[in-house]
C-alpha atoms as a PDB file:
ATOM      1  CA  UNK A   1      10.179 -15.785  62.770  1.00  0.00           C
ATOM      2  CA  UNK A   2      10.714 -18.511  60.517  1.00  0.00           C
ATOM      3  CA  UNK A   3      11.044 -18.061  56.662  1.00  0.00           C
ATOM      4  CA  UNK A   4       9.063 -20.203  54.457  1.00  0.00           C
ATOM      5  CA  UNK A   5      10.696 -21.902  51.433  1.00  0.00           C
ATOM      6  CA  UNK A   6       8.984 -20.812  48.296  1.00  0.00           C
ATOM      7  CA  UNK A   7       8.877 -23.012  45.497  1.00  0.00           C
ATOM      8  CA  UNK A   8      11.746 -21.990  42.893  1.00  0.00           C
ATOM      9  CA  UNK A   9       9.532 -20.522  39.436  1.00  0.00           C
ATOM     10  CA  UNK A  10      10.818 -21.404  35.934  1.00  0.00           C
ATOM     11  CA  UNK A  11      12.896 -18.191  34.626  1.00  0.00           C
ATOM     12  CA  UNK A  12      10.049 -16.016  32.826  1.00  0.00           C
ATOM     13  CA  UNK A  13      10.726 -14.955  28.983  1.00  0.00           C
ATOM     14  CA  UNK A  14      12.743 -11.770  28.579  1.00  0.00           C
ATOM     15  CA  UNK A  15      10.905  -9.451  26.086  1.00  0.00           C
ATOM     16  CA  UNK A  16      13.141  -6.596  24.788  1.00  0.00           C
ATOM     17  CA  UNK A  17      12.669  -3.640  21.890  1.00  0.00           C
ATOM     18  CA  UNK A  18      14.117  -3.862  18.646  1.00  0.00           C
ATOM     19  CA  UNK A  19      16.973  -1.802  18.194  1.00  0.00           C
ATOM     20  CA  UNK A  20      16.439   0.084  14.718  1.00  0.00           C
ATOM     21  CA  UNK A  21      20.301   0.759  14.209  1.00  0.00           C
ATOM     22  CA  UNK A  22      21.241  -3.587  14.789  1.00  0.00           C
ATOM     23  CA  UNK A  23      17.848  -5.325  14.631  1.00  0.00           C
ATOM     24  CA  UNK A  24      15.846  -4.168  11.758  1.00  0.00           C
ATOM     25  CA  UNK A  25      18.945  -4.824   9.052  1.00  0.00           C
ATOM     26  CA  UNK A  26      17.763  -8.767  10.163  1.00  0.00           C
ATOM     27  CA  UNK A  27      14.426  -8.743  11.072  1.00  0.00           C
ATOM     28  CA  UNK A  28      12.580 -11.070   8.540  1.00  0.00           C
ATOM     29  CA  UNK A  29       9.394  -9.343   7.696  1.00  0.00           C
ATOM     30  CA  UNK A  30       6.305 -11.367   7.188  1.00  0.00           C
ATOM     31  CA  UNK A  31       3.721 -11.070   3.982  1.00  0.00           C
ATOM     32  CA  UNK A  32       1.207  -9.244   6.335  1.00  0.00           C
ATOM     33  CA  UNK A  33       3.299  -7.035   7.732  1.00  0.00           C
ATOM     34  CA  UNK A  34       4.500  -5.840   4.299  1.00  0.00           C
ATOM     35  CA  UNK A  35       0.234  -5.630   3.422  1.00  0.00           C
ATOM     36  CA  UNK A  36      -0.197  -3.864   6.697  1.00  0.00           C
ATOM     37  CA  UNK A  37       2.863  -1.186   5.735  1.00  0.00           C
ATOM     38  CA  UNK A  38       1.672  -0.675   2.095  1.00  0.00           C
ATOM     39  CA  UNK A  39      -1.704  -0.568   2.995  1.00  0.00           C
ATOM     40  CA  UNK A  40      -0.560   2.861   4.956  1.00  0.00           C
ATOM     41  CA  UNK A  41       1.826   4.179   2.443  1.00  0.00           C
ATOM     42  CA  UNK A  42      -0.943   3.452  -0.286  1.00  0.00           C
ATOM     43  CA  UNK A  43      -2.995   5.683   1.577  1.00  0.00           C
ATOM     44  CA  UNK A  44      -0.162   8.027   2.454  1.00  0.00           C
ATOM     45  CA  UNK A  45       0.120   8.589  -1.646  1.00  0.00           C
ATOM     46  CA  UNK A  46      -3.851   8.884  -2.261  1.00  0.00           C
ATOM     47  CA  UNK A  47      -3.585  11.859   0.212  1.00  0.00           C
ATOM     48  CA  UNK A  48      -0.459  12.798  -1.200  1.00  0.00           C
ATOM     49  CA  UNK A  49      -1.674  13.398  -4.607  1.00  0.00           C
ATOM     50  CA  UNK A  50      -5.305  14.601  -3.790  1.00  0.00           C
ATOM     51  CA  UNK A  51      -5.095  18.238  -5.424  1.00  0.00           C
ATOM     52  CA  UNK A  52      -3.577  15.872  -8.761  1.00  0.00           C
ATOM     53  CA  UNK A  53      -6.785  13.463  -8.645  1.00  0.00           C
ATOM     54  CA  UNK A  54      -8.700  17.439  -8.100  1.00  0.00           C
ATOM     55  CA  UNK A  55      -7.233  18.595 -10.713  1.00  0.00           C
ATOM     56  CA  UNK A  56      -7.382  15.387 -13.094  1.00  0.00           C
ATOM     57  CA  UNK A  57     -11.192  15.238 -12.751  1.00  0.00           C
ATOM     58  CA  UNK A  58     -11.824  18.819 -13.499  1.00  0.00           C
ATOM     59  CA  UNK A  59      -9.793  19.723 -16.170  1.00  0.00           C
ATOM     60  CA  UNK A  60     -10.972  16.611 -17.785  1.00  0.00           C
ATOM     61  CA  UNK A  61     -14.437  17.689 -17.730  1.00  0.00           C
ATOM     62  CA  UNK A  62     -14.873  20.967 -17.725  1.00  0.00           C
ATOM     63  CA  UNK A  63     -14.588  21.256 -21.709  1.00  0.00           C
ATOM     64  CA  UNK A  64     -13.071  19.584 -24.650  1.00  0.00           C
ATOM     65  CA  UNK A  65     -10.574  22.403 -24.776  1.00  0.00           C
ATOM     66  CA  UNK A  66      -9.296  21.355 -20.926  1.00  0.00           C
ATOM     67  CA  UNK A  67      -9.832  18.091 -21.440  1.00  0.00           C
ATOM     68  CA  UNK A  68      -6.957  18.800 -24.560  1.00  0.00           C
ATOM     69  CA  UNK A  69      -4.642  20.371 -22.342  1.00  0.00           C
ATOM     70  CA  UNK A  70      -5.608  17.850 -19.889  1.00  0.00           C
ATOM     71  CA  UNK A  71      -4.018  14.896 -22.592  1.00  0.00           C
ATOM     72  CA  UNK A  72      -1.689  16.905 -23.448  1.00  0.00           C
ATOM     73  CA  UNK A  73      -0.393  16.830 -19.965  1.00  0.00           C
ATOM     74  CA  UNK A  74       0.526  13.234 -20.221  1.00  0.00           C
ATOM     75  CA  UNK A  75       1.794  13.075 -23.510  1.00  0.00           C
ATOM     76  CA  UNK A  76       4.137  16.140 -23.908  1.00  0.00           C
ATOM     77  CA  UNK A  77       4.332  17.228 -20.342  1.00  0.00           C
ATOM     78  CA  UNK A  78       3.670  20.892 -18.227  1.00  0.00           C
ATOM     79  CA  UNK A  79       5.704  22.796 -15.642  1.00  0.00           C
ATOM     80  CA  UNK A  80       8.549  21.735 -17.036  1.00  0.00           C
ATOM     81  CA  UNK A  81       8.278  17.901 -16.789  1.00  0.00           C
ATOM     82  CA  UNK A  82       7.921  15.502 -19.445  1.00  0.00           C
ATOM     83  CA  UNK A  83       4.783  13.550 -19.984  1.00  0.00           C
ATOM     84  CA  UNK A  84       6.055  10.623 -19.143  1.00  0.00           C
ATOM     85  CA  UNK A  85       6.719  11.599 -15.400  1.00  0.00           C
ATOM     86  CA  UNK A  86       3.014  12.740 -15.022  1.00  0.00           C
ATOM     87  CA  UNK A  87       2.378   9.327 -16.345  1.00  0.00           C
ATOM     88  CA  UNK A  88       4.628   8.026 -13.060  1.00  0.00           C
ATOM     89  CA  UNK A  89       2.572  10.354 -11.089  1.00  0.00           C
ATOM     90  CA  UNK A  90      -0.622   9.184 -12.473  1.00  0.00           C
ATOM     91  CA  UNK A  91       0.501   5.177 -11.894  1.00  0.00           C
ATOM     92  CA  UNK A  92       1.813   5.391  -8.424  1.00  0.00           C
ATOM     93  CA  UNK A  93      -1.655   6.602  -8.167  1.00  0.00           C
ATOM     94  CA  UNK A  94      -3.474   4.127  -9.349  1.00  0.00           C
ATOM     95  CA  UNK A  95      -1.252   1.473  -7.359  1.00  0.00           C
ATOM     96  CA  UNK A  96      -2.172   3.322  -4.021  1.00  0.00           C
ATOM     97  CA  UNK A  97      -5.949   3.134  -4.871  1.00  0.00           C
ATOM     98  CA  UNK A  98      -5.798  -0.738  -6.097  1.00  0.00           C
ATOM     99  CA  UNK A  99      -3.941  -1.805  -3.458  1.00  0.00           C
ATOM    100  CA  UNK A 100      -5.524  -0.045  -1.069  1.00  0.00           C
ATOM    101  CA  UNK A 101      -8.451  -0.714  -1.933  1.00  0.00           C
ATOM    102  CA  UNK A 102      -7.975  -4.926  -2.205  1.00  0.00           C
ATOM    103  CA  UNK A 103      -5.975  -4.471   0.904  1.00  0.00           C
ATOM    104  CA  UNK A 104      -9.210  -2.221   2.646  1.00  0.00           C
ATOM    105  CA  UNK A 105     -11.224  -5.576   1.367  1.00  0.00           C
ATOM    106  CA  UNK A 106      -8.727  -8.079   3.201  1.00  0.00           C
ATOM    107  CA  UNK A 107      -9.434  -6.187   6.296  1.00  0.00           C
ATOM    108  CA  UNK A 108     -13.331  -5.943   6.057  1.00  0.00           C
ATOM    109  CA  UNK A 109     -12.930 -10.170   5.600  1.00  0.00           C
ATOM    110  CA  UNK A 110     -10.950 -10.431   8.052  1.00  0.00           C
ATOM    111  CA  UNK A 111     -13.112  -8.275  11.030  1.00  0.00           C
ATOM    112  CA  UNK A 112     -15.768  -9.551   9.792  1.00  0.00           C
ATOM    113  CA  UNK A 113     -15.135 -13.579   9.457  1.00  0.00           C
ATOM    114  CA  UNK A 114     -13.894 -15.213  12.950  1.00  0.00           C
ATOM    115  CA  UNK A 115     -12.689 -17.995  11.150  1.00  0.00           C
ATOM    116  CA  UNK A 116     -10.202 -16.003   8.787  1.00  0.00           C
ATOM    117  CA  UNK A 117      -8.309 -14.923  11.234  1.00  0.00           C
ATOM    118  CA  UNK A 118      -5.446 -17.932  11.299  1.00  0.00           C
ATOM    119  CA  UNK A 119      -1.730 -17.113  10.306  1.00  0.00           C
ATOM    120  CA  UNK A 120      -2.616 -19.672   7.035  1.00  0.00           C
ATOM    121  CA  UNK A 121      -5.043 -17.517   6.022  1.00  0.00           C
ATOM    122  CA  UNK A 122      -2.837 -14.034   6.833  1.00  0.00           C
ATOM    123  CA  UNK A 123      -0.264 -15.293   4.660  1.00  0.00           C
ATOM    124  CA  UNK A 124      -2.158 -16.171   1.607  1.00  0.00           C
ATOM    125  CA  UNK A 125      -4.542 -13.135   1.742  1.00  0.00           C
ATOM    126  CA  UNK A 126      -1.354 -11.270   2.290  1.00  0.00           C
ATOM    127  CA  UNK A 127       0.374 -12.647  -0.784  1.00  0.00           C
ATOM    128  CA  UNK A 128      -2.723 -12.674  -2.734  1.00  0.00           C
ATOM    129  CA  UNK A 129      -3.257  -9.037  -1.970  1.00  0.00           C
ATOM    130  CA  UNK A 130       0.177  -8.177  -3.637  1.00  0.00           C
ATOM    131  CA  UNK A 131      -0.077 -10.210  -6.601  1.00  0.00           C
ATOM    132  CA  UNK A 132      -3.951  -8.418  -7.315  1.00  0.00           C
ATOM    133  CA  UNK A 133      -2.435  -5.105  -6.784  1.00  0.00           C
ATOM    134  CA  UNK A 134       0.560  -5.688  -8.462  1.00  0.00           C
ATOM    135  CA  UNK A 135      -1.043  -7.353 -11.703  1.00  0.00           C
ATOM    136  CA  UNK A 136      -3.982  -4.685 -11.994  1.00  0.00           C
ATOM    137  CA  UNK A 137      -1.354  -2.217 -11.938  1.00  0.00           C
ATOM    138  CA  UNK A 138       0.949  -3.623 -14.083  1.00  0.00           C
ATOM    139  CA  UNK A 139      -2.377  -3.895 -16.965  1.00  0.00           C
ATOM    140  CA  UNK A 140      -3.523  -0.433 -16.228  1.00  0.00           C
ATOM    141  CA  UNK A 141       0.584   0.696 -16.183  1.00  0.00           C
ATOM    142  CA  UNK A 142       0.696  -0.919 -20.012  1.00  0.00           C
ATOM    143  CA  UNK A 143      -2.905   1.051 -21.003  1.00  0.00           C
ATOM    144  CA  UNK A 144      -2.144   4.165 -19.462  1.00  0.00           C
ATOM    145  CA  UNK A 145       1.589   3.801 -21.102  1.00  0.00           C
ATOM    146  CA  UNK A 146      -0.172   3.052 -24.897  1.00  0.00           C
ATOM    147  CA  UNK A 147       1.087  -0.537 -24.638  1.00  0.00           C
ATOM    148  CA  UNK A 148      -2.193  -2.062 -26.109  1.00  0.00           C
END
């Protein structure tokens, strides 16, 4: 038998995992990808604090003497903690929904609108996605805080 000479193919990409320990110290995150992550933990903390948001919305209307102990919660504190932690609570709470929310609405766009789906538009949806959730929170953060 005779062998036949195949033609010589161009050296194929090698594809490898990221090593957590070496790799993800320098791995360069993008503006979607930190969306995408927040979008999860944002919904991680909603779940997280369900019996709060419970309790919040009951105590706050079941009378006008709960709904006393239920301000009195934020400004002198309960079970030990000052009011200004339940205040914490209460704001890393309203982050999770906003941005989870605007982040929930970047999605929708995106599934639903073929042409939105370019990296230009990831990017600024992305970044435009933080800076809502971030700036809502930060106005809601200064009422909920007495600022104004």
């Amino acid at each position: 038998m005779t062998e036949l000479a195949s033609p010589q193919r161009p050296k194929r990409p090698e594809y490898r995992n990221i090593n957590a320990f070496k790799d993800l110290t320098t791995y360069r995150m993008t503006p979607a990808a930190w969306v995408s992550i927040l979008h999860r933990a944002s919904g991680v903390i909603m779940f997280l604090l369900m019996p709060f948001v419970i309790w919040m919305f009951d105590t706050s209307i079941s009378s006008e003497i709960s709904f006393e102990k239920f301000k009195a919660a934020f400004n002198i504190g309960m079970l030990g903690l000052p009011g200004f932690i339940w205040k914490l609570v209460a704001l890393a709470l309203i982050w999770g929904y906003l941005h989870h929310f605007i982040a929930g609405i970047r999605h929708l766009w995106m599934d639903a609108s073929h042409s939105a789906v370019t990296k230009e538009f990831g990017k600024s949806s992305a970044l435009t996605t933080l800076a809502l959730s971030i700036a809502l929170t930060l106005v809601l953060g200064a009422k909920l805080f007495g600022l104004y």
